[in-house]
Each structure stands twice: as C-alpha cells, then as structure tokens.
ModelCIF file with pLDDT and N, C-alpha, C, O atoms, coordinates in Angstrom:
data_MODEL
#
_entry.id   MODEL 
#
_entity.id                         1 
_entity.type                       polymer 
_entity.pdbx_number_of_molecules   1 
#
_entity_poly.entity_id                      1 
_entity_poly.type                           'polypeptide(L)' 
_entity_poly.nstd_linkage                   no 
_entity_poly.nstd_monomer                   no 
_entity_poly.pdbx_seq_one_letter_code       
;(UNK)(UNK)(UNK)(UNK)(UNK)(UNK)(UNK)(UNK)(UNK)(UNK)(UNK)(UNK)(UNK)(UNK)(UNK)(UNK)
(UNK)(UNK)(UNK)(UNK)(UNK)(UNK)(UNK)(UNK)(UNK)(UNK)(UNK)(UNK)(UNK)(UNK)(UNK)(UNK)
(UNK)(UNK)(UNK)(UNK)(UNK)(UNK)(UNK)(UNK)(UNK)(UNK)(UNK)(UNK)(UNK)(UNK)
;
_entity_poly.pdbx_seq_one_letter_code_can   XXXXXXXXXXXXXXXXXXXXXXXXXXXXXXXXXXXXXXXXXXXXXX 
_entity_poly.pdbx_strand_id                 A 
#
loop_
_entity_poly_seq.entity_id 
_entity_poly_seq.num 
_entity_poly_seq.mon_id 
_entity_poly_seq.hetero 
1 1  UNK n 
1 2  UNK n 
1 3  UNK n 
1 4  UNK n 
1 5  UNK n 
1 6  UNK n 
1 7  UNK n 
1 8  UNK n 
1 9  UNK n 
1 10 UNK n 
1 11 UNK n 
1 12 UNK n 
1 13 UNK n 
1 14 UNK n 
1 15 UNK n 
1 16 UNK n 
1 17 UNK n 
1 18 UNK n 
1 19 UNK n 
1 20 UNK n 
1 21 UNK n 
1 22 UNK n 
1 23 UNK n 
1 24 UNK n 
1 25 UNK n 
1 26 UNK n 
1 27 UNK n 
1 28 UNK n 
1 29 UNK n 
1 30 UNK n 
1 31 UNK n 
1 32 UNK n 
1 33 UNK n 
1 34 UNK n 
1 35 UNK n 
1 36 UNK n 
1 37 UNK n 
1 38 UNK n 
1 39 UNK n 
1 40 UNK n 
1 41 UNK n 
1 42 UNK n 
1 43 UNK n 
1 44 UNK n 
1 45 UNK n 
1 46 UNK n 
#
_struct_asym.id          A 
_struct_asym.entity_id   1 
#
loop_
_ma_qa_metric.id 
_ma_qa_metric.mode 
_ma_qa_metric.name 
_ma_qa_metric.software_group_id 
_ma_qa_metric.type 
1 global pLDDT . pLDDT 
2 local  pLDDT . pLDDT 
#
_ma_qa_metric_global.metric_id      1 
_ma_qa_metric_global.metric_value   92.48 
_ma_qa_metric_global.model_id       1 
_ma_qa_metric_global.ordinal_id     1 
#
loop_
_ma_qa_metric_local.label_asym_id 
_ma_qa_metric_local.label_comp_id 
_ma_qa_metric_local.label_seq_id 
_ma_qa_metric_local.metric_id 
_ma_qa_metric_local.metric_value 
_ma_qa_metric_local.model_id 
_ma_qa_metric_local.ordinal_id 
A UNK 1  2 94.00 1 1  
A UNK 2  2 94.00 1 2  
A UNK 3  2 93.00 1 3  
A UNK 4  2 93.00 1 4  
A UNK 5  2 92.00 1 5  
A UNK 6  2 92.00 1 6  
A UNK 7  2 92.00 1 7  
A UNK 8  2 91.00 1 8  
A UNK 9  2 91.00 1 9  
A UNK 10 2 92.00 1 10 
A UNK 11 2 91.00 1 11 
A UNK 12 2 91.00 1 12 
A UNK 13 2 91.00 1 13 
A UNK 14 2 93.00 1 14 
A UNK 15 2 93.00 1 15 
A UNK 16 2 93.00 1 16 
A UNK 17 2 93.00 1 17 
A UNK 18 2 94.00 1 18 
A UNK 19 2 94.00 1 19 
A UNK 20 2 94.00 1 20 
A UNK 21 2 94.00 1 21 
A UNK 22 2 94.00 1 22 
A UNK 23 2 93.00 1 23 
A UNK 24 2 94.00 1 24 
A UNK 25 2 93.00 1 25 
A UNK 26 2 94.00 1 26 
A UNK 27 2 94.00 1 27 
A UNK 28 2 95.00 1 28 
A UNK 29 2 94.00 1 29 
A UNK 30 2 93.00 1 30 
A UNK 31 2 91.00 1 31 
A UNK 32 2 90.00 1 32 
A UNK 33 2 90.00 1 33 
A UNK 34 2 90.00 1 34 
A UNK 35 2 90.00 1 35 
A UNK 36 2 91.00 1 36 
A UNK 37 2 93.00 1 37 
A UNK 38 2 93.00 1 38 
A UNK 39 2 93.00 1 39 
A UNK 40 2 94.00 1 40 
A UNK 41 2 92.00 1 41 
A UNK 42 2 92.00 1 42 
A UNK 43 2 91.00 1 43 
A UNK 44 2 92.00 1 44 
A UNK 45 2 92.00 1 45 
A UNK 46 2 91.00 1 46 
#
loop_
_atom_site.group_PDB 
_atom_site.id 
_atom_site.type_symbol 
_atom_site.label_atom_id 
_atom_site.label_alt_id 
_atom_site.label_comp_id 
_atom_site.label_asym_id 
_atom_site.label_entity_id 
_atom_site.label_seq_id 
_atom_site.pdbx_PDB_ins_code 
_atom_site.Cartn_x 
_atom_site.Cartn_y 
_atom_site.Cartn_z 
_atom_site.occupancy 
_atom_site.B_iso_or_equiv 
_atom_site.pdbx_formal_charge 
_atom_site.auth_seq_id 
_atom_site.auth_comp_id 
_atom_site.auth_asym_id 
_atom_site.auth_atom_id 
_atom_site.pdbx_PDB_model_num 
ATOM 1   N N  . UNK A 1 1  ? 39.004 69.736 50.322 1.00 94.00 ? 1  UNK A N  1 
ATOM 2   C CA . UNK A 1 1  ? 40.465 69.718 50.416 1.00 94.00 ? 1  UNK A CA 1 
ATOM 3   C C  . UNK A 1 1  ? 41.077 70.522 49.272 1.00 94.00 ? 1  UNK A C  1 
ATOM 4   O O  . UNK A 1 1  ? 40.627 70.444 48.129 1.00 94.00 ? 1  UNK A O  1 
ATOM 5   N N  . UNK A 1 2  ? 41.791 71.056 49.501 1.00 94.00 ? 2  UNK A N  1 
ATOM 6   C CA . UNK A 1 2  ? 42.571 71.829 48.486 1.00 94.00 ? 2  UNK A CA 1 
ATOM 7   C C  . UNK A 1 2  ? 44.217 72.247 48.849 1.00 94.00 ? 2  UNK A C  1 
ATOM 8   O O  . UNK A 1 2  ? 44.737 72.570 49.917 1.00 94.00 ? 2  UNK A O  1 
ATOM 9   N N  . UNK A 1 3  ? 44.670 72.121 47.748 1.00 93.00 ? 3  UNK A N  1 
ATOM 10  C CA . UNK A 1 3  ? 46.235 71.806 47.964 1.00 93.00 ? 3  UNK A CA 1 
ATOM 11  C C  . UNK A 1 3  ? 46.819 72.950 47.232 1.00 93.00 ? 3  UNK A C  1 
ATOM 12  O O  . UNK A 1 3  ? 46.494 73.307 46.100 1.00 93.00 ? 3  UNK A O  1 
ATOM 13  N N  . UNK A 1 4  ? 47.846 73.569 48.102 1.00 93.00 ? 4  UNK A N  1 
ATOM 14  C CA . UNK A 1 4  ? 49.043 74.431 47.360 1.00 93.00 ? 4  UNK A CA 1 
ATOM 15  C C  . UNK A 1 4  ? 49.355 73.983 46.701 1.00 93.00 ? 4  UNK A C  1 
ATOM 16  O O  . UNK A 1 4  ? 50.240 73.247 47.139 1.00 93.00 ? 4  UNK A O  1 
ATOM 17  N N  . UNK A 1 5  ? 49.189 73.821 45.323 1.00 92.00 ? 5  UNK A N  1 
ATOM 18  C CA . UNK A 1 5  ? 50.074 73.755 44.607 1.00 92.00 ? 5  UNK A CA 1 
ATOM 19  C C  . UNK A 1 5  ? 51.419 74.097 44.267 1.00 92.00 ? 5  UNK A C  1 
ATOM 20  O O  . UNK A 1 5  ? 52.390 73.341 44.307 1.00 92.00 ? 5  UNK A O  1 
ATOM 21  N N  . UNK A 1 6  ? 51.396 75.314 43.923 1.00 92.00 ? 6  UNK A N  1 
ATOM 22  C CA . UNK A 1 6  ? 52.713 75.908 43.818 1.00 92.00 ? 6  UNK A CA 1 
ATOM 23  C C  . UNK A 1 6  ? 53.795 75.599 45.000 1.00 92.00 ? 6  UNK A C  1 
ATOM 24  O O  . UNK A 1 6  ? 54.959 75.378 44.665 1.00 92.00 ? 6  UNK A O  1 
ATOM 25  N N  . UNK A 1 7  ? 53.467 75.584 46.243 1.00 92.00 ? 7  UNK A N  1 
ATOM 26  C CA . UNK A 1 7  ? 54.378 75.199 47.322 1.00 92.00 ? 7  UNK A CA 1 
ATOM 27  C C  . UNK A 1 7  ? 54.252 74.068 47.324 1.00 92.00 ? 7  UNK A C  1 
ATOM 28  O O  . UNK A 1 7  ? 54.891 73.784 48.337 1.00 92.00 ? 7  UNK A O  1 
ATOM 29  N N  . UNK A 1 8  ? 53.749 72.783 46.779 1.00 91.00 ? 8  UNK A N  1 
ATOM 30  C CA . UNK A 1 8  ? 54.237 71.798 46.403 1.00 91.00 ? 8  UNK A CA 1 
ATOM 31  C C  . UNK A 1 8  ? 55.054 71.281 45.676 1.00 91.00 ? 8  UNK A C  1 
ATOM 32  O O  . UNK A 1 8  ? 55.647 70.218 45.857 1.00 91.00 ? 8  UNK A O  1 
ATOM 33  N N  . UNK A 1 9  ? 55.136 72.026 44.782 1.00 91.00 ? 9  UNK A N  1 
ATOM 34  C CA . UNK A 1 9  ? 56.413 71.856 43.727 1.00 91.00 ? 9  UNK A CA 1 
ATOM 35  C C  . UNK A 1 9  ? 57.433 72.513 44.295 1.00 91.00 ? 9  UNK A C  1 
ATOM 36  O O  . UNK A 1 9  ? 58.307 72.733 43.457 1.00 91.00 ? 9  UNK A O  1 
ATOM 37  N N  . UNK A 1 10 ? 57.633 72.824 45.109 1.00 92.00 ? 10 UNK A N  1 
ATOM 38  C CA . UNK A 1 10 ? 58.946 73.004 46.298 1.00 92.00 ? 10 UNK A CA 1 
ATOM 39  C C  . UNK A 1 10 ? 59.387 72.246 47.115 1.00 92.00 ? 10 UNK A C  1 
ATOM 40  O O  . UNK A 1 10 ? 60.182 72.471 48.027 1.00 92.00 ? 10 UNK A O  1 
ATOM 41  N N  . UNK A 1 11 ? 58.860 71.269 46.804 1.00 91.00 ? 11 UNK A N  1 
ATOM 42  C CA . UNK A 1 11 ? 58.868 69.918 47.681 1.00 91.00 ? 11 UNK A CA 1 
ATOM 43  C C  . UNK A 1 11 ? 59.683 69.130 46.553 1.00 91.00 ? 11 UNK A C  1 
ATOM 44  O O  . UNK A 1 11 ? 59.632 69.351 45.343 1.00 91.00 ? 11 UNK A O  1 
ATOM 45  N N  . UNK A 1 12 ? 60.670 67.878 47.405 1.00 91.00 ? 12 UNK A N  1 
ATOM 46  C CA . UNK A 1 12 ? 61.123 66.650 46.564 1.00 91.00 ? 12 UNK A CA 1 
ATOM 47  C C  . UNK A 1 12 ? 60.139 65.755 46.431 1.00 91.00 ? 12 UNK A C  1 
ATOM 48  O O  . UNK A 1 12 ? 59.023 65.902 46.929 1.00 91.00 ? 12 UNK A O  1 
ATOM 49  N N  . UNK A 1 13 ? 60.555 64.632 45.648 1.00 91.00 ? 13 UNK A N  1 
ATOM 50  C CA . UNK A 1 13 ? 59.878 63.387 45.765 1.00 91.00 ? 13 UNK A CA 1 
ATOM 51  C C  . UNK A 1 13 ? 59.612 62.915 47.036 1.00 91.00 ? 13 UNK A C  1 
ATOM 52  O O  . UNK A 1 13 ? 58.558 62.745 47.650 1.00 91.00 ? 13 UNK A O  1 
ATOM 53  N N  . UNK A 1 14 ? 61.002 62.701 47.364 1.00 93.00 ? 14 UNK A N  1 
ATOM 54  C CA . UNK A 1 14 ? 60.873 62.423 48.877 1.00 93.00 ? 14 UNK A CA 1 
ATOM 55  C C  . UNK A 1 14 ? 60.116 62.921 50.026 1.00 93.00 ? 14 UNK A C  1 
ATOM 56  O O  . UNK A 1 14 ? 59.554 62.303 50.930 1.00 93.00 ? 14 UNK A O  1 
ATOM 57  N N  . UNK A 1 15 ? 60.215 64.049 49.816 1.00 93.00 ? 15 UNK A N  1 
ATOM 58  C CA . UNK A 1 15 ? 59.250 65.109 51.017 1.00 93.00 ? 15 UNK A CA 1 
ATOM 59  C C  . UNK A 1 15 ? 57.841 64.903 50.761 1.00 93.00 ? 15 UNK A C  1 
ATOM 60  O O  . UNK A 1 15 ? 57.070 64.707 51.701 1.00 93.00 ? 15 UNK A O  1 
ATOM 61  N N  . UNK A 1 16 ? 57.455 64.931 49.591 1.00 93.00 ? 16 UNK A N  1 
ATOM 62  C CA . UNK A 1 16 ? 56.466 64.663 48.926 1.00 93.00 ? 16 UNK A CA 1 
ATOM 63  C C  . UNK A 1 16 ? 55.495 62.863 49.539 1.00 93.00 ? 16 UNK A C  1 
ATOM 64  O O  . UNK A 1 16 ? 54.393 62.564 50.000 1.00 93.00 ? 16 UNK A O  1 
ATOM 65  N N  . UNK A 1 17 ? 56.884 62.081 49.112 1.00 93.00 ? 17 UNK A N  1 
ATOM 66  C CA . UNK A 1 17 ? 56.081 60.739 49.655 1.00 93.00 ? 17 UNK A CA 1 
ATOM 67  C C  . UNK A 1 17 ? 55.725 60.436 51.733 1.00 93.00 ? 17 UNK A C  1 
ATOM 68  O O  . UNK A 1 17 ? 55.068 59.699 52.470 1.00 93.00 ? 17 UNK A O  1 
ATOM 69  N N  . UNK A 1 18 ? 56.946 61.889 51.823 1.00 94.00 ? 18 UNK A N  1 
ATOM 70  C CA . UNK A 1 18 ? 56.440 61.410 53.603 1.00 94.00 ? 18 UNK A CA 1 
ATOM 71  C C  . UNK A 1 18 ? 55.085 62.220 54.182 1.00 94.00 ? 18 UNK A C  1 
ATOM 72  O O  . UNK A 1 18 ? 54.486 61.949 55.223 1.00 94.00 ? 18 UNK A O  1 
ATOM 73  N N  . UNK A 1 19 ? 54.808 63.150 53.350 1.00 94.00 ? 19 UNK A N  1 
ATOM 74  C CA . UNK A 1 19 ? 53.988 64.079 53.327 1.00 94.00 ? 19 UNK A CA 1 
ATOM 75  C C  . UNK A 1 19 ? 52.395 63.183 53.257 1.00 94.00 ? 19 UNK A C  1 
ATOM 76  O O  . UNK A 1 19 ? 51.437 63.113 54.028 1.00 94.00 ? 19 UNK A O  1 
ATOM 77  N N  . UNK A 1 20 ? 52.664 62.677 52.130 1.00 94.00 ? 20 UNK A N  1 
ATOM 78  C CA . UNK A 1 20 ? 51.200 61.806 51.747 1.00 94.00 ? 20 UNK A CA 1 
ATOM 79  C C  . UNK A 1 20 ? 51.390 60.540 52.467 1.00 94.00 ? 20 UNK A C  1 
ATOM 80  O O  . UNK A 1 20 ? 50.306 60.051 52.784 1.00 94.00 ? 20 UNK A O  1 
ATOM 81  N N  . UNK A 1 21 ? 52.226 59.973 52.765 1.00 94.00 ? 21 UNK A N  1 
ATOM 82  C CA . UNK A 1 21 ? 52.239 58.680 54.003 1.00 94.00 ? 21 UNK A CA 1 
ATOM 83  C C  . UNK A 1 21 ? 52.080 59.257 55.789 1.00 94.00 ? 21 UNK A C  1 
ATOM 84  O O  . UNK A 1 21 ? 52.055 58.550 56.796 1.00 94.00 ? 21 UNK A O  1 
ATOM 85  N N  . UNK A 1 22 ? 52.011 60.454 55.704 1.00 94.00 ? 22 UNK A N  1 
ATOM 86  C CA . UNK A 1 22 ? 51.857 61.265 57.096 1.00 94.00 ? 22 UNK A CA 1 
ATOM 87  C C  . UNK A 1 22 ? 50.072 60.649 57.555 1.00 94.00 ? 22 UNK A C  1 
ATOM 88  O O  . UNK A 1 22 ? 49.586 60.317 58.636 1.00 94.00 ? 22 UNK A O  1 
ATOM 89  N N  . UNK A 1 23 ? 49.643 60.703 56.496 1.00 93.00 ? 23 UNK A N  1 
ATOM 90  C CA . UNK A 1 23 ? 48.127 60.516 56.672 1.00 93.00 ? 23 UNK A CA 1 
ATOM 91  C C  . UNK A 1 23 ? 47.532 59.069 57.002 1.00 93.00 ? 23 UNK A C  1 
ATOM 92  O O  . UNK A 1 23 ? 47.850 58.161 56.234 1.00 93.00 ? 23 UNK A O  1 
ATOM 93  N N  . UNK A 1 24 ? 46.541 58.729 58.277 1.00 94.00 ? 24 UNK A N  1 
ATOM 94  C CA . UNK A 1 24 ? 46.449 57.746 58.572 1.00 94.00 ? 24 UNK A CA 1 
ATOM 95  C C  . UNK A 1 24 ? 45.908 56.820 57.208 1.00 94.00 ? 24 UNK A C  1 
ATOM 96  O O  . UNK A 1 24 ? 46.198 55.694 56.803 1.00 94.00 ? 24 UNK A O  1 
ATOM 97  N N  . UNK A 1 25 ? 45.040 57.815 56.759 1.00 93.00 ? 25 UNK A N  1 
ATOM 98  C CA . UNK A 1 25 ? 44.332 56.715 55.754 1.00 93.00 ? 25 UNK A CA 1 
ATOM 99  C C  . UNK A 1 25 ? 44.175 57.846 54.296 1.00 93.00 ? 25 UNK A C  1 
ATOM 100 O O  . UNK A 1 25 ? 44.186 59.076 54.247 1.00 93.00 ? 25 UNK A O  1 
ATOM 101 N N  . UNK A 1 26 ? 43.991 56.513 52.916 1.00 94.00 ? 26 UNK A N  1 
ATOM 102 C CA . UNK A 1 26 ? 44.790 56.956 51.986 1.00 94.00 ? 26 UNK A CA 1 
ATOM 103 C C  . UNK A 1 26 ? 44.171 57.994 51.309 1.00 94.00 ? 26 UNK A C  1 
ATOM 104 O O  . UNK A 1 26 ? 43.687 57.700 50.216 1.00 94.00 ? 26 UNK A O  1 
ATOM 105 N N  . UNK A 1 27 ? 44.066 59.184 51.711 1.00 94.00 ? 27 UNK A N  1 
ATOM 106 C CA . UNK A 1 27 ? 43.198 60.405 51.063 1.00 94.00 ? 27 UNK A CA 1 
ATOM 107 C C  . UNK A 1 27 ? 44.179 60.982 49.754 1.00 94.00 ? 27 UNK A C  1 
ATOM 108 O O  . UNK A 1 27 ? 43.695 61.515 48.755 1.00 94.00 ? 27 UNK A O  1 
ATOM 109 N N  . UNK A 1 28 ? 45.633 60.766 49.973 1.00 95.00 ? 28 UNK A N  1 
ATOM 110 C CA . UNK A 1 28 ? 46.365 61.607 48.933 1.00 95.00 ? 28 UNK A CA 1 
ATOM 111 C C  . UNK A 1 28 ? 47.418 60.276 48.339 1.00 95.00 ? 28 UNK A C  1 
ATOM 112 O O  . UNK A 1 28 ? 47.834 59.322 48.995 1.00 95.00 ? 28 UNK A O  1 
ATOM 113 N N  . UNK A 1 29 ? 47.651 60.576 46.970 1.00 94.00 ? 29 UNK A N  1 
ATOM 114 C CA . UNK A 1 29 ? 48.786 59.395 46.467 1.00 94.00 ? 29 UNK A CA 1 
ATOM 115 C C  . UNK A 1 29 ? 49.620 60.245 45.421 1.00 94.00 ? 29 UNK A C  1 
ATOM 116 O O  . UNK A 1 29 ? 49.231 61.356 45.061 1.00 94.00 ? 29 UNK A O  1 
ATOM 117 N N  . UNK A 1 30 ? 50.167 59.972 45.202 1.00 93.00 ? 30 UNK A N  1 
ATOM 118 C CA . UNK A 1 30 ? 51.601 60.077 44.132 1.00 93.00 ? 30 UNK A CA 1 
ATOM 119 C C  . UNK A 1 30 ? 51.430 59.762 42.628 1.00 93.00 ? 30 UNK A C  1 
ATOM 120 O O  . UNK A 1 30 ? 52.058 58.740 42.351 1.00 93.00 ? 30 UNK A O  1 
ATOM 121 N N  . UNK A 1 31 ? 50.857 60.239 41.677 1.00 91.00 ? 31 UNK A N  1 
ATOM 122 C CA . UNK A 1 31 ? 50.922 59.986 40.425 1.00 91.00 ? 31 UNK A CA 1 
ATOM 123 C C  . UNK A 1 31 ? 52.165 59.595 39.775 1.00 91.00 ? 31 UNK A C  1 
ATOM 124 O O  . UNK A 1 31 ? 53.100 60.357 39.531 1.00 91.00 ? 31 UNK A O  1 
ATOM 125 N N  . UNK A 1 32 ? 52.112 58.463 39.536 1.00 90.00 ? 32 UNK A N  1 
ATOM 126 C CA . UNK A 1 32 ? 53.567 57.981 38.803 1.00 90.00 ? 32 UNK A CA 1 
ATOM 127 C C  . UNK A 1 32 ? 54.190 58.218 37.421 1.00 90.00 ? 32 UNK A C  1 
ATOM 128 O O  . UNK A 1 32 ? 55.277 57.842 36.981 1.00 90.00 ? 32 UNK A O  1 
ATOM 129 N N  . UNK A 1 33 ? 53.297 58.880 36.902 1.00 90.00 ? 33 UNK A N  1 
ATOM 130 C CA . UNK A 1 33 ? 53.837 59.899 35.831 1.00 90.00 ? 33 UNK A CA 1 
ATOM 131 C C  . UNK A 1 33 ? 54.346 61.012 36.263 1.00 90.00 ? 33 UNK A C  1 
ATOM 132 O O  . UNK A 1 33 ? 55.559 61.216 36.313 1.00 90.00 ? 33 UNK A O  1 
ATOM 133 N N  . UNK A 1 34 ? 53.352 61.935 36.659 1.00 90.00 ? 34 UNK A N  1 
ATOM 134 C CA . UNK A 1 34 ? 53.671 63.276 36.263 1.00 90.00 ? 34 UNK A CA 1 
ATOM 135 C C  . UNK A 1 34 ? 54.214 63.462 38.041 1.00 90.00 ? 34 UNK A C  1 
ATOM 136 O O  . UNK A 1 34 ? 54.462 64.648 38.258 1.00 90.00 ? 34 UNK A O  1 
ATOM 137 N N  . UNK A 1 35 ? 54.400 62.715 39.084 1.00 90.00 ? 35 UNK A N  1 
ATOM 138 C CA . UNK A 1 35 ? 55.075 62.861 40.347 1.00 90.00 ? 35 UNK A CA 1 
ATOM 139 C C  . UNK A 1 35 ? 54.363 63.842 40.741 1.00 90.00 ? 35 UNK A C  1 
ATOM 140 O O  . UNK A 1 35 ? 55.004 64.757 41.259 1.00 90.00 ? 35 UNK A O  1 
ATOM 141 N N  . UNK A 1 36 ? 52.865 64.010 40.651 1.00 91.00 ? 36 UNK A N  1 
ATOM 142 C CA . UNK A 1 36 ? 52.555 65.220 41.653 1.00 91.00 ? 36 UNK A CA 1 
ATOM 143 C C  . UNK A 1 36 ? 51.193 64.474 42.340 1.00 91.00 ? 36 UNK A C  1 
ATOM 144 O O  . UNK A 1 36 ? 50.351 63.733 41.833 1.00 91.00 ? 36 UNK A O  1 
ATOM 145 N N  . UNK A 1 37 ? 51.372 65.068 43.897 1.00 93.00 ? 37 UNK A N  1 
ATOM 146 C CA . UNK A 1 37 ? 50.647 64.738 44.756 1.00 93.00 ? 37 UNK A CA 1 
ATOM 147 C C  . UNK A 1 37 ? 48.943 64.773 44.627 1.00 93.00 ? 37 UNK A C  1 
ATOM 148 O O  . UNK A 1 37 ? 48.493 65.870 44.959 1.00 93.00 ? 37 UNK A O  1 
ATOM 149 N N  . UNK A 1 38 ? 48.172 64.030 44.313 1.00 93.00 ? 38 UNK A N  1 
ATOM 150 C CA . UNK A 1 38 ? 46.618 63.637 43.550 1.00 93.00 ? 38 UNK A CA 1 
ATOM 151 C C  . UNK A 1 38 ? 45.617 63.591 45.000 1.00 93.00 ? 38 UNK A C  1 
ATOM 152 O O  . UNK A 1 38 ? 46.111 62.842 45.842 1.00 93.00 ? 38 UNK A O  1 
ATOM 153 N N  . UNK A 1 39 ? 44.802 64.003 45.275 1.00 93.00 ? 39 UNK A N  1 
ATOM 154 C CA . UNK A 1 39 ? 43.620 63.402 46.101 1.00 93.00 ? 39 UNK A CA 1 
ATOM 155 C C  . UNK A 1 39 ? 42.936 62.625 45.493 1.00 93.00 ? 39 UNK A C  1 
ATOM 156 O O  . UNK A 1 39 ? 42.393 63.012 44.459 1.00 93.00 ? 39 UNK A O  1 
ATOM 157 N N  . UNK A 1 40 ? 42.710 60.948 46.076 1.00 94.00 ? 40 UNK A N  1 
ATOM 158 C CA . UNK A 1 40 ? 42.341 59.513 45.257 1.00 94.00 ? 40 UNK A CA 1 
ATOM 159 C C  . UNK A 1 40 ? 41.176 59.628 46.302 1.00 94.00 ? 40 UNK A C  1 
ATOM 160 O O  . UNK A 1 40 ? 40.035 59.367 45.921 1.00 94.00 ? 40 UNK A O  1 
ATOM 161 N N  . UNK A 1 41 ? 41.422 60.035 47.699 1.00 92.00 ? 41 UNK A N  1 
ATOM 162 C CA . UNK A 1 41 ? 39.770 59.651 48.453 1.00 92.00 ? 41 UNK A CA 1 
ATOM 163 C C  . UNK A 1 41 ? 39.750 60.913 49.241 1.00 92.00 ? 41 UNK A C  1 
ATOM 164 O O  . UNK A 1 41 ? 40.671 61.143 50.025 1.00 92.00 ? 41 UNK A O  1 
ATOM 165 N N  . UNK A 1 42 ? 38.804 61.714 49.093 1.00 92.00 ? 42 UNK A N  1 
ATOM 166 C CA . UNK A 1 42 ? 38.596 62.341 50.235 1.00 92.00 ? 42 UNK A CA 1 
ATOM 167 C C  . UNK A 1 42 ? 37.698 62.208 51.113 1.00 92.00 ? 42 UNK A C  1 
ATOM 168 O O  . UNK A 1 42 ? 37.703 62.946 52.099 1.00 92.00 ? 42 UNK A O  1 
ATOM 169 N N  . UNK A 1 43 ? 37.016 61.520 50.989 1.00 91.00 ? 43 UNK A N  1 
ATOM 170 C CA . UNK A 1 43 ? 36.239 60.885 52.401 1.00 91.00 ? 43 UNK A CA 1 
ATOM 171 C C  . UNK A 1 43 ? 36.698 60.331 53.199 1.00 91.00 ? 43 UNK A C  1 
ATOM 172 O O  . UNK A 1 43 ? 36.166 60.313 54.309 1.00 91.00 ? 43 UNK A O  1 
ATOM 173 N N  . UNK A 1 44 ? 37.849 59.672 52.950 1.00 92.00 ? 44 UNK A N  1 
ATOM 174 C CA . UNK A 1 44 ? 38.889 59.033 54.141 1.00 92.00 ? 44 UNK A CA 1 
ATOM 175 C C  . UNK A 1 44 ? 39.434 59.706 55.051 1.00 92.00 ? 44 UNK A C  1 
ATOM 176 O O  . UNK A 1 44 ? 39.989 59.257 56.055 1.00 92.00 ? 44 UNK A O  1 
ATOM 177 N N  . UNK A 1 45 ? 39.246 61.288 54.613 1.00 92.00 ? 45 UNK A N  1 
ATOM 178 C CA . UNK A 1 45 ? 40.106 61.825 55.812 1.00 92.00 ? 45 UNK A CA 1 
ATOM 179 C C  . UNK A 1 45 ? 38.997 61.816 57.234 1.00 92.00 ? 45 UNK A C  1 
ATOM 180 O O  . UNK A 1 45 ? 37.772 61.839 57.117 1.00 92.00 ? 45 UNK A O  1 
ATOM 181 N N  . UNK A 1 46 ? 39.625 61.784 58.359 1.00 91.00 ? 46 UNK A N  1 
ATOM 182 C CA . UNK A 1 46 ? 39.083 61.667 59.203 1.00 91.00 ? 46 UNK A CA 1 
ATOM 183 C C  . UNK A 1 46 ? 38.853 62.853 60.523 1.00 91.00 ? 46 UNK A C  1 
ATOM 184 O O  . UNK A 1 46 ? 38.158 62.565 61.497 1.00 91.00 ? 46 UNK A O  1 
#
C-alpha cells in the first residue's frame, strides 16, 4: 500500500476521516497528533 502523500494534504480533516472510514476493515487511521492518515494494518485489506 502506498499513499499520496502530497495529495493528501489537500484533503481536510474531514475528507480525510470519510476517506479512512470508506474502508470495510481498519487498514488506515488518523494520527491524533500530527492529523495525517497512518496505515495501522495492512493485512486487513481485503
């Protein structure tokens, strides 16, 4: 898995949290510091 970065930070919070809740199961989460989108499992994706 690998993530744009840079076109992520073009994203809100918001866009951001529907983005990573789009996914059935929890492969991506939200760092509550630094607000940027983390891969926590990637075996979950399906």
């Amino acid at each position: 898995i690998h993530i744009n970065e840079d076109m992520m930070e073009t994203l809100t919070l918001e866009e951001k949290i529907s983005w990573v809740e789009s996914s059935p199961t929890k492969v991506f989460d939200i760092d509550p510091t630094t607000q940027q989108v983390v891969i926590v499992d990637p075996e979950a994706y399906t």
